[in-house]
Protein backbone atom coordinates (compact mmCIF):
# COMPACT_ATOMS: atom_id res chain seq x y z
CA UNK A 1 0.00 0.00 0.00
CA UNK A 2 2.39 2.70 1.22
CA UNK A 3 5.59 1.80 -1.12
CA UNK A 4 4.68 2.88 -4.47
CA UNK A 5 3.40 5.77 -3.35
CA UNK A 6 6.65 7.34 -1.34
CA UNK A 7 7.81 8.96 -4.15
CA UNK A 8 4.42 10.72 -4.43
CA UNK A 9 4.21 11.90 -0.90
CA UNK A 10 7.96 13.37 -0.15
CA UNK A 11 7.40 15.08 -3.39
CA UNK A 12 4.14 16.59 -2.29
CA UNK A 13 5.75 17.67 0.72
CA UNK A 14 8.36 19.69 -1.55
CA UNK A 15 11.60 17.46 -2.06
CA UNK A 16 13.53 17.77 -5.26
CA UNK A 17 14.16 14.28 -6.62
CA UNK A 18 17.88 14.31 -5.58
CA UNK A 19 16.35 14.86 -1.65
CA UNK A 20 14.33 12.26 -2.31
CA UNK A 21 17.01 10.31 -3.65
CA UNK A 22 19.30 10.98 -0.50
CA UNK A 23 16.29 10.06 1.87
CA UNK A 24 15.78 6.85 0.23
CA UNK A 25 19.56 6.12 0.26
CA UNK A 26 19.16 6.67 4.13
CA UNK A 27 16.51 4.00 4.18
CA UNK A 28 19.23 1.85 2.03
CA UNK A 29 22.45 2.62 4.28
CA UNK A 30 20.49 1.27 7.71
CA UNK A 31 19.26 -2.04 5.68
CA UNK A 32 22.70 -2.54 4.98
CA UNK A 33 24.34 -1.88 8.48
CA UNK A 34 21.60 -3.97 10.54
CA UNK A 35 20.62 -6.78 8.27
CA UNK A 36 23.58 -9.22 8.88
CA UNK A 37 23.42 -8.01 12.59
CA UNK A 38 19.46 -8.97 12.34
CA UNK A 39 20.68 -12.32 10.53
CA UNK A 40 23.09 -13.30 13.06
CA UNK A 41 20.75 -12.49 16.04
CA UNK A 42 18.42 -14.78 14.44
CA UNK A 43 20.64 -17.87 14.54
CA UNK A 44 21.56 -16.98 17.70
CA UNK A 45 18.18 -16.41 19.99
CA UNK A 46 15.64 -18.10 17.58
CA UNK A 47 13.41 -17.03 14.72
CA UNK A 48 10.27 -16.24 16.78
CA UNK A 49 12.19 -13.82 18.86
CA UNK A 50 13.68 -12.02 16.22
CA UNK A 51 10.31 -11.87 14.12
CA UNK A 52 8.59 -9.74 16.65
CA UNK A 53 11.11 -7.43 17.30
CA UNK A 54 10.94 -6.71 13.71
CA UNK A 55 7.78 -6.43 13.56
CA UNK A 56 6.57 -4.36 15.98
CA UNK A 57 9.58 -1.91 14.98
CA UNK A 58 8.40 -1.83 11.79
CA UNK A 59 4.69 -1.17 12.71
CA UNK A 60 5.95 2.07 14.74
CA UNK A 61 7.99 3.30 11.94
CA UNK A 62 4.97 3.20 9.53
CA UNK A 63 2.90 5.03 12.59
CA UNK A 64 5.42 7.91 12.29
CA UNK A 65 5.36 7.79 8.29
CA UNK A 66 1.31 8.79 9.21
CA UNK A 67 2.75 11.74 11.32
CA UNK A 68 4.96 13.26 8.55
CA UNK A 69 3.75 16.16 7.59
CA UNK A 70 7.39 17.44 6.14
CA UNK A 71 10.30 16.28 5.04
CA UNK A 72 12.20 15.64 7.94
CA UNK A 73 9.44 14.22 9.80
CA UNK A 74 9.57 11.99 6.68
CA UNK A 75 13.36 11.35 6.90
CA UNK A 76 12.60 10.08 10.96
CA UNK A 77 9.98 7.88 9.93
CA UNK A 78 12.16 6.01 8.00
CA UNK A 79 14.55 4.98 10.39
CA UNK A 80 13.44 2.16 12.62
CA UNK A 81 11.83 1.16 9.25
CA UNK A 82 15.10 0.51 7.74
CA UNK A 83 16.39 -1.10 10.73
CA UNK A 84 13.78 -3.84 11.35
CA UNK A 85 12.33 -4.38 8.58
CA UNK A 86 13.87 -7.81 7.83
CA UNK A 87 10.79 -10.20 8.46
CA UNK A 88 10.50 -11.69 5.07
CA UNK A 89 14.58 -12.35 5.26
CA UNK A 90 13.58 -13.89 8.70
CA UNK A 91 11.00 -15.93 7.63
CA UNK A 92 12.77 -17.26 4.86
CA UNK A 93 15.71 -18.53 7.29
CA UNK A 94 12.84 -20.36 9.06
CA UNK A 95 11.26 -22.16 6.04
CA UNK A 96 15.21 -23.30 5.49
CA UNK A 97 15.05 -24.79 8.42
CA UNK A 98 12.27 -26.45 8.01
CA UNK A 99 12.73 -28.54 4.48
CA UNK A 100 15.05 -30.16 2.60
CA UNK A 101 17.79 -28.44 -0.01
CA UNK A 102 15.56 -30.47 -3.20
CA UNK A 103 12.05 -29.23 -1.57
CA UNK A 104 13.50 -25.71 -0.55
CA UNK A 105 12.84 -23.73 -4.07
CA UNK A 106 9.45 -25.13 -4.17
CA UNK A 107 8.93 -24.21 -0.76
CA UNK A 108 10.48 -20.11 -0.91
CA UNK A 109 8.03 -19.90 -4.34
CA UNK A 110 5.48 -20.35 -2.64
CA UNK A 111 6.70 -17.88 0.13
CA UNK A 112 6.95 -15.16 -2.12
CA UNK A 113 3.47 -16.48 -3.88
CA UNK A 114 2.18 -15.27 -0.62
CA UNK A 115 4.02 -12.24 -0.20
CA UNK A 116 2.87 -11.30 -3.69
CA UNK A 117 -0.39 -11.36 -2.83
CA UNK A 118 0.00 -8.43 -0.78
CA UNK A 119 1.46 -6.73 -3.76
CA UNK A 120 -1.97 -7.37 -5.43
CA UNK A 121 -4.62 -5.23 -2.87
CA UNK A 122 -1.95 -2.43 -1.26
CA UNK A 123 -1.58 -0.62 -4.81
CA UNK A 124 -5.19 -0.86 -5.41
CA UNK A 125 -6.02 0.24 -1.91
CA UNK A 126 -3.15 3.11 -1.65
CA UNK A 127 -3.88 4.12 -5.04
CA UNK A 128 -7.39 4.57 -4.24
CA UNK A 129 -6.92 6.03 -1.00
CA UNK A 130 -3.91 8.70 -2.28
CA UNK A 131 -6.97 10.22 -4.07
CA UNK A 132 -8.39 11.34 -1.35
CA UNK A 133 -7.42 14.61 0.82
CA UNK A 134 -5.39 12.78 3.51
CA UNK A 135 -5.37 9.46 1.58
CA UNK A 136 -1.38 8.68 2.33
CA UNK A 137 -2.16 9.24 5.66
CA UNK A 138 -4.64 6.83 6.48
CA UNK A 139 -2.50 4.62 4.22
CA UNK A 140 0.46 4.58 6.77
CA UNK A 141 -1.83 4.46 9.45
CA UNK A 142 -3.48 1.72 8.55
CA UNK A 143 -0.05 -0.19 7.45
CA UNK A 144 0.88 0.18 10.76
CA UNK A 145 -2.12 -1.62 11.99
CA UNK A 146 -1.35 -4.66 10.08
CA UNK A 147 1.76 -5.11 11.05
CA UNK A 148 0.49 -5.08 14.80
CA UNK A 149 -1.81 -8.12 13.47
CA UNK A 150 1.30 -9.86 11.97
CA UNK A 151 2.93 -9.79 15.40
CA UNK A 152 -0.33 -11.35 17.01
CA UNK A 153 0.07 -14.31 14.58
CA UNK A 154 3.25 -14.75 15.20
CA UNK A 155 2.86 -14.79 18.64
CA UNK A 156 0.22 -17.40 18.39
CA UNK A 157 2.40 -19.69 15.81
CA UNK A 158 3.27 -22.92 17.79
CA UNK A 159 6.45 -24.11 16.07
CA UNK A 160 8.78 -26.26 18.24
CA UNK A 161 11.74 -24.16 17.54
CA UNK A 162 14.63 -25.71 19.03
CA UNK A 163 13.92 -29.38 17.85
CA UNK A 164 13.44 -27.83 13.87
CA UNK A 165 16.80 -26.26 14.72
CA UNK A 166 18.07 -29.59 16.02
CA UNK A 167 17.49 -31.95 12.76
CA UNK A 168 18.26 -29.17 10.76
CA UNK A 169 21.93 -28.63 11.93
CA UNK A 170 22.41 -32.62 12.12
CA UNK A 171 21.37 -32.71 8.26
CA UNK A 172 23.42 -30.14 7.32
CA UNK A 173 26.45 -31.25 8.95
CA UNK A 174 26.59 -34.23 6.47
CA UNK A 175 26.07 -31.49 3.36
CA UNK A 176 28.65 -29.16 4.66
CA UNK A 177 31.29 -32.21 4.76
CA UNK A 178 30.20 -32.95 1.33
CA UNK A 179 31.26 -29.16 0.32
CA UNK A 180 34.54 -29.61 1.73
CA UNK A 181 35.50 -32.96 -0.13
CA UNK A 182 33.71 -31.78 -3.66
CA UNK A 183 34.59 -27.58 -3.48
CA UNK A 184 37.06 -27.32 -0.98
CA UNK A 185 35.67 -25.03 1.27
CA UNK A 186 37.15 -26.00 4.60
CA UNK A 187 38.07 -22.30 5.49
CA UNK A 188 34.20 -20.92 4.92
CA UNK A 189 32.81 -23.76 6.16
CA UNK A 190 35.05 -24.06 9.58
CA UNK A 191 33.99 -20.33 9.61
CA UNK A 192 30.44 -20.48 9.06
CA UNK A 193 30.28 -23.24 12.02
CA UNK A 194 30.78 -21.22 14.52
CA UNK A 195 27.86 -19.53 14.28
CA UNK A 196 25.91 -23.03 13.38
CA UNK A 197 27.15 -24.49 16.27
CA UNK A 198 25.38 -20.82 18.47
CA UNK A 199 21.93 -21.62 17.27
CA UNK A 200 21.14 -24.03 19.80
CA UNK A 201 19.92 -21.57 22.53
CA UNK A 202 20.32 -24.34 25.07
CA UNK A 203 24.33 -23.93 24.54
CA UNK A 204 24.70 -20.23 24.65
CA UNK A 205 24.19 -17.55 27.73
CA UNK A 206 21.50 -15.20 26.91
CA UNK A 207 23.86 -12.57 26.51
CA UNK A 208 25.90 -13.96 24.10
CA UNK A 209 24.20 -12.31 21.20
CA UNK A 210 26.16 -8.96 21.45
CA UNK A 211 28.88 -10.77 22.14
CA UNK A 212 29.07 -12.99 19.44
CA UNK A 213 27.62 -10.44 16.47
CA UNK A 214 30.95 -8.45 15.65
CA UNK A 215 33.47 -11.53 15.20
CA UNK A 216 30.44 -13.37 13.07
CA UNK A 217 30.08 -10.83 10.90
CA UNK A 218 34.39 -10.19 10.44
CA UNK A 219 33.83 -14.16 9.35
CA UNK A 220 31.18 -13.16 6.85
CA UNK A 221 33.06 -10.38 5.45
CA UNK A 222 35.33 -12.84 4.12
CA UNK A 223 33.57 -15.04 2.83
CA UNK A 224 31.44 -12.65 1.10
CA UNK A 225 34.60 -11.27 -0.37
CA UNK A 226 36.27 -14.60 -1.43
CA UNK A 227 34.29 -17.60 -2.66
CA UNK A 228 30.72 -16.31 -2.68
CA UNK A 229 31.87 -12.83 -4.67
CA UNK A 230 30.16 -13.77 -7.89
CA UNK A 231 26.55 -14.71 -6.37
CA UNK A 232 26.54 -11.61 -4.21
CA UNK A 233 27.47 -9.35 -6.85
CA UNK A 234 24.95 -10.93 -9.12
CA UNK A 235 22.43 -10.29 -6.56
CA UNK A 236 23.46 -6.88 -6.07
CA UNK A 237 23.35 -6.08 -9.93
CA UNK A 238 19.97 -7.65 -10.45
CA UNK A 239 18.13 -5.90 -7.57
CA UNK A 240 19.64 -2.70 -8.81
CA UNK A 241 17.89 -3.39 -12.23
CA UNK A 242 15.05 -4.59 -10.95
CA UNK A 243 14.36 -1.31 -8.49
CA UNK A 244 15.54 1.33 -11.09
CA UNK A 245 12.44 -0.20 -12.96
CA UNK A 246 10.37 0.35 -10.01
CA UNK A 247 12.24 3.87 -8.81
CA UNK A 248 10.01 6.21 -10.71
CA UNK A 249 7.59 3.69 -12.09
CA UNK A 250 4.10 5.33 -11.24
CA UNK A 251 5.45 8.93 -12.13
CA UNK A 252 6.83 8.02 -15.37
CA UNK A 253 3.59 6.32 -16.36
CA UNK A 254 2.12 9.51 -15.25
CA UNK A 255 4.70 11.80 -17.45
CA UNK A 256 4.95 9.53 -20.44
CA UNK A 257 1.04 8.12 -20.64
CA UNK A 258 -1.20 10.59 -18.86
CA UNK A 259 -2.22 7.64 -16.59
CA UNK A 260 -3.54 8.33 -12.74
CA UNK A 261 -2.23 7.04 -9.58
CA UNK A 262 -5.53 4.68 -8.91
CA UNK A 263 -4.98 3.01 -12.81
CA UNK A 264 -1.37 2.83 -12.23
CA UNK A 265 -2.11 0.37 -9.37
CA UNK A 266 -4.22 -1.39 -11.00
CA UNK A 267 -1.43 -2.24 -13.25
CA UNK A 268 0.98 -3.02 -10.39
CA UNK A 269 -1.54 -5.01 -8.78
CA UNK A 270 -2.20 -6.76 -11.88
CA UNK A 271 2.07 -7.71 -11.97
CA UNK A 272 1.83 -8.60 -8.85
CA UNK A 273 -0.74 -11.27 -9.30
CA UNK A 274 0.85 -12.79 -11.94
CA UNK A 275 4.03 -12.88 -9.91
CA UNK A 276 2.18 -14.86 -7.35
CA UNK A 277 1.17 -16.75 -10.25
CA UNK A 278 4.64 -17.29 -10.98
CA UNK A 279 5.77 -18.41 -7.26
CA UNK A 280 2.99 -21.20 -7.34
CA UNK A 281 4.76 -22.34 -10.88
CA UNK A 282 8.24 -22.45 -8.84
CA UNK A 283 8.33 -26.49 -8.63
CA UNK A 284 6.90 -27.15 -12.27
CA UNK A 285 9.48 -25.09 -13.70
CA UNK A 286 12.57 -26.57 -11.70
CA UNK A 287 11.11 -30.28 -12.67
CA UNK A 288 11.41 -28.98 -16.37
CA UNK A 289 14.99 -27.81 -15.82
CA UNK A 290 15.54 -30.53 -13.74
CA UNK A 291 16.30 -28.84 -10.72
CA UNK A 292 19.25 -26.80 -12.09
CA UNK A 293 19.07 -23.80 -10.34
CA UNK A 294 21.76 -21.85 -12.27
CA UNK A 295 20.39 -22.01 -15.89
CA UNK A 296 16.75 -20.90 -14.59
CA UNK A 297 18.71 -17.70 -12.84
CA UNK A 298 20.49 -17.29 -16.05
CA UNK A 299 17.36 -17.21 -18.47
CA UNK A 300 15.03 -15.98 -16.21
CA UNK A 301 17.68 -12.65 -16.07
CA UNK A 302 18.18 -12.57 -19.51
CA UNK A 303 14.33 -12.02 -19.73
CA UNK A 304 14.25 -9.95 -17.23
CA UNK A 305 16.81 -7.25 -19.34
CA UNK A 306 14.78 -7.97 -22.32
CA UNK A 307 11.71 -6.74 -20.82
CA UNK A 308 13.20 -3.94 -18.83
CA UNK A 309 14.29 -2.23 -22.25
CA UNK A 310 11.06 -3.01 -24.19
CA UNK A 311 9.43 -0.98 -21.36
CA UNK A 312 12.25 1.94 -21.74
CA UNK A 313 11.38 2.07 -25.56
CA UNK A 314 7.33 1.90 -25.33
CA UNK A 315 5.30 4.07 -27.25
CA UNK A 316 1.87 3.33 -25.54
CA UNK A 317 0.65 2.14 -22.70
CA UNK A 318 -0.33 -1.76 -24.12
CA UNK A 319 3.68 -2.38 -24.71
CA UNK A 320 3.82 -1.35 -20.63
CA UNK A 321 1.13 -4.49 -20.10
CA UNK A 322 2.60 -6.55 -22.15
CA UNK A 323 6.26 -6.23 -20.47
CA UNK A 324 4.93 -6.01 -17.11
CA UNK A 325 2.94 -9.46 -17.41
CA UNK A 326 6.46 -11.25 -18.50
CA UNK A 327 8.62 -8.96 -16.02
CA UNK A 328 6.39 -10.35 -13.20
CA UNK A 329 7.05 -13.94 -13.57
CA UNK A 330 11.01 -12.93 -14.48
CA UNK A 331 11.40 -11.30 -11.09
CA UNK A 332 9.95 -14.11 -9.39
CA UNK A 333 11.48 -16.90 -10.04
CA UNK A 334 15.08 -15.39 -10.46
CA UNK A 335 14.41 -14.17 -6.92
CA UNK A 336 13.59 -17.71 -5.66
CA UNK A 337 16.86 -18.95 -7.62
CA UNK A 338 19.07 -16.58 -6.36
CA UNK A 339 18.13 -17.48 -2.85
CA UNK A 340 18.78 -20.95 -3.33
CA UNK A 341 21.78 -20.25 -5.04
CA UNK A 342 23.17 -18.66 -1.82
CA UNK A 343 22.45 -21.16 0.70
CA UNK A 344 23.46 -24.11 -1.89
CA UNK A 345 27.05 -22.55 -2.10
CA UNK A 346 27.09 -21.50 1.16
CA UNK A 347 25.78 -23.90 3.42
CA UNK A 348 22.06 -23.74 5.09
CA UNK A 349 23.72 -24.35 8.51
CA UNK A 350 23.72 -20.88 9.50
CA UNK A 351 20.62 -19.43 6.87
CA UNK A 352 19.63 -16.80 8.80
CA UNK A 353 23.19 -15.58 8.39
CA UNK A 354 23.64 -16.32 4.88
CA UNK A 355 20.04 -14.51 3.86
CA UNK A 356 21.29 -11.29 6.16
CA UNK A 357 24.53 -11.13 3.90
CA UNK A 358 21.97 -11.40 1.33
CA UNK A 359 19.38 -8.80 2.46
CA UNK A 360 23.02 -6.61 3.11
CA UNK A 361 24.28 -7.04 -0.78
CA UNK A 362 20.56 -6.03 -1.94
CA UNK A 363 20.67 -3.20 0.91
CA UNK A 364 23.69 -1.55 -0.93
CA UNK A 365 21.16 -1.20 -4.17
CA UNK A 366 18.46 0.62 -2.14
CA UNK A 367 21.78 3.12 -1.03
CA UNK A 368 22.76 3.41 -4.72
CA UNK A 369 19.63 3.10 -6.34
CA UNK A 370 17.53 6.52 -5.56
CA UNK A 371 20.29 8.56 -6.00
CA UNK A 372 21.37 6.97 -9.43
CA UNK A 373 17.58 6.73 -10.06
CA UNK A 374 17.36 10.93 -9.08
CA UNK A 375 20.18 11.57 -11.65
CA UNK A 376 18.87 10.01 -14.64
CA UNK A 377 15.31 11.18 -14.19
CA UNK A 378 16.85 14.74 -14.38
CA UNK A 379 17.45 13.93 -17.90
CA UNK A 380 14.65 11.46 -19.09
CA UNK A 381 11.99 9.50 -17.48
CA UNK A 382 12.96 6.41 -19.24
CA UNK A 383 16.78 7.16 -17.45
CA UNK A 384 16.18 4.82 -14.86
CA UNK A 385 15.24 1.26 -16.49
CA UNK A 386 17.39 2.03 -19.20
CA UNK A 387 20.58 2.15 -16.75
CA UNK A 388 19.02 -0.96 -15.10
CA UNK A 389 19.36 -2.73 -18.89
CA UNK A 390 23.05 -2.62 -18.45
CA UNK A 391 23.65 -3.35 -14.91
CA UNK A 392 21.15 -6.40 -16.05
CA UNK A 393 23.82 -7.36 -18.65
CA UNK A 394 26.31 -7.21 -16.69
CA UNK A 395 24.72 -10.00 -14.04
CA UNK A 396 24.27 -12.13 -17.04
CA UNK A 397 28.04 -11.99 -17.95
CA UNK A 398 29.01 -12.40 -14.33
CA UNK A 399 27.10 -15.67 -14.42
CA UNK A 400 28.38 -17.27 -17.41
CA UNK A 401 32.15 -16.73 -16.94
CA UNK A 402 31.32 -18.63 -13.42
CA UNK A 403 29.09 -21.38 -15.40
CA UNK A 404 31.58 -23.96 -13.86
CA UNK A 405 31.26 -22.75 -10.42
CA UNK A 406 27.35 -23.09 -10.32
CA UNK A 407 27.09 -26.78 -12.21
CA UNK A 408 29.69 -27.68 -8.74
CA UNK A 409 27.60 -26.30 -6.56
CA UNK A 410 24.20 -28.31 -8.33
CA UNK A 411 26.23 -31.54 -8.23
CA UNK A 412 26.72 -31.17 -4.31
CA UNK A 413 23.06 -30.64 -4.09
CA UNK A 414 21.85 -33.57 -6.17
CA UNK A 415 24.33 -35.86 -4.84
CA UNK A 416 23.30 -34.31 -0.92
CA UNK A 417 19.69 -35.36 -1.92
């Protein structure tokens, strides 16, 4: 509801797009400092924990978001917002420790099936409501409201936590030996354990967590900057494509088409429920590539660039449709893959950890992207996707210089299964 229409509201208020940009950068820059720390407090205390701190901090900073009545009040609003808001990272680490690696794709499509389907009712209902004198408002407000219910549910959820932990680690400790013998990973792996070895709360004083938070993440600084490089940086490239598309989305439309708020989220709404669409497809379309993992991330991004430009070059508002029904099932599944991707190279021993490194690397695109997004508006409204084109190309070129890398990394997981 409230996300498409930021841009909207801090330009009402009277930002310039480059104050806008360096607002939304802010948003970026405390993503990226508190994710891994948010990861690694996860594996350490337990997901339910975790969850409803996040929550709950997330809830206020939408109730301050329906308090800004300027720019700075704006600016403040955003800050425990881009702290906590790491639920979905969070939940994912759960469903990883819940299922196997062959079930696990299947499983996180259908996770972000469901979080799609939020993505089909907020635009509608935010674009309806901006309409309105004090629409964005009641927008935030109400936001706020269901993130209160969220915490409720998880409150209520009556998971056996430590036992899930339990057989998880014991699986994975056979997997992670099979990395070492087939990759050669001894020094991520011995690294990575430490932090495995810290999820059992039973085994670690209660306030171990701040303890344990600034040597974990030295260890994930290295990996992230040896063997794992290539999947990061392939993250980080296509989630800086993907949000330059999304940047300026419902103004350009406006600019370029004449088009209003309310029909513009109509469209999104309709992406979004074809990207649900798409989530639900997840297991059919890893049967039909027979579970390899890398050439569905490859294609799917290829597509994704394809469709990315055909929307830069559109003439009329049908060519918009037509690459936003293809983009949504693109997105989806090469953000199931790349998720995959990352615990299959790195181990799903210490996911939580893995998926904050992951949440960091896509962090570093929300600091870049609004400020690269503000430049290129200044001199077209098409500036934005276009840029995203070649960052897109340049994922795609990343991934098949490391072809040999990835087909390693499938063999440990079909051979694991």
């Amino acid at each position: 509801m409230v996300v498409p229409l930021l841009s909207l509201h801090i330009k009402s208020l009277g930002a310039s797009p480059t104050i806008a940009g360096i607002i939304g950068s802010l948003y970026g820059f405390l993503q990226l400092v508190s994710s891994t720390f948010v990861g690694c407090w996860s594996d350490v205390v337990g997901r339910k924990q975790s969850l409803l701190a996040c929550i709950l901090f997330s809830a206020l900073g939408y109730l301050l978001l329906g308090m800004s009545t300027n720019v700075f009040l704006f600016a403040i609003a955003r800050v425990p917002v881009g702290i906590f808001k790491h639920t979905l990272s969070i939940s994912k680490a759960l469903l990883s420790d819940l299922v196997s690696e062959r079930e696990r794709p299947l499983i996180i499509g259908h996770f972000n099936a469901a979080s799609s389907i939020g993505f089909i009712l907020g635009p509608v209902v935010g674009g309806y409501l901006t309409e309105r004198e004090g629409g964005f408002y009641l927008t935030s407000f109400i936001c706020s409201s269901i993130f209160i219910l969220n915490a409720g549910l998880v409150w209520m959820l009556p998971w056996d936590e430590e036992n899930t932990v339990s057989s998880k680690h014991e699986q994975t400790t056979c997997n992670r030996k099979m990395t070492e013998n087939i990759l050669g990973k001894v020094n991520q792996d011995s690294q990575i354990k430490a932090v495995a070895n810290g999820t059992k709360k039973c085994d670690v004083p209660l306030w171990s967590p701040w303890i344990q938070v600034v040597p974990v993440l030295k260890r994930i600084k290295s990996i992230a900057c040896s063997d794992m490089w290539d999947i990061f940086l392939v993250r980080l490239l296509m989630s800086v494509a993907v949000m330059l598309y999304y940047s300026n989305f419902v103004l350009a439309i406006e600019e370029r088409f004449g088009v209003k708020p309310k029909l513009t989220g109509y469209l999104i709404s309709y992406g979004s429920t074809l990207g649900a669409l798409a989530g639900f497809l997840v297991g059919t379309i890893t049967r039909l590539y027979q579970h390899n993992t890398y050439t569905i991330l490859l294609h799917s991004s290829v597509l994704t660039c394809t469709l990315i430009l055909l929307y830069s070059s559109a003439l009329s508002i049908w060519t918009v449709i037509l690459s936003s029904t293809f983009l949504a099932f693109s997105t989806t599944v090469g953000r199931t893959c790349i998720t995959d991707l990352e615990l299959t190279l790195g181990g799903n021993h210490a996911s939580g950890t893995l998926l904050g490194i992951g949440q960091s690397v896509t962090s570093v695109g929300r600091i870049i992207v609004p400020l690269l997004s503000g430049i290129a508006q200044e001199f077209s409204p098409c500036g934005p996707p276009t840029v995203g084109v070649g960052l897109g190309l340049m994922a795609v070129l990343i991934m098949v210089m490391n072809k040999s890398q990835y087909s390693s990394a499938r063999n440990i997981k079909l051979n694991s299964e």
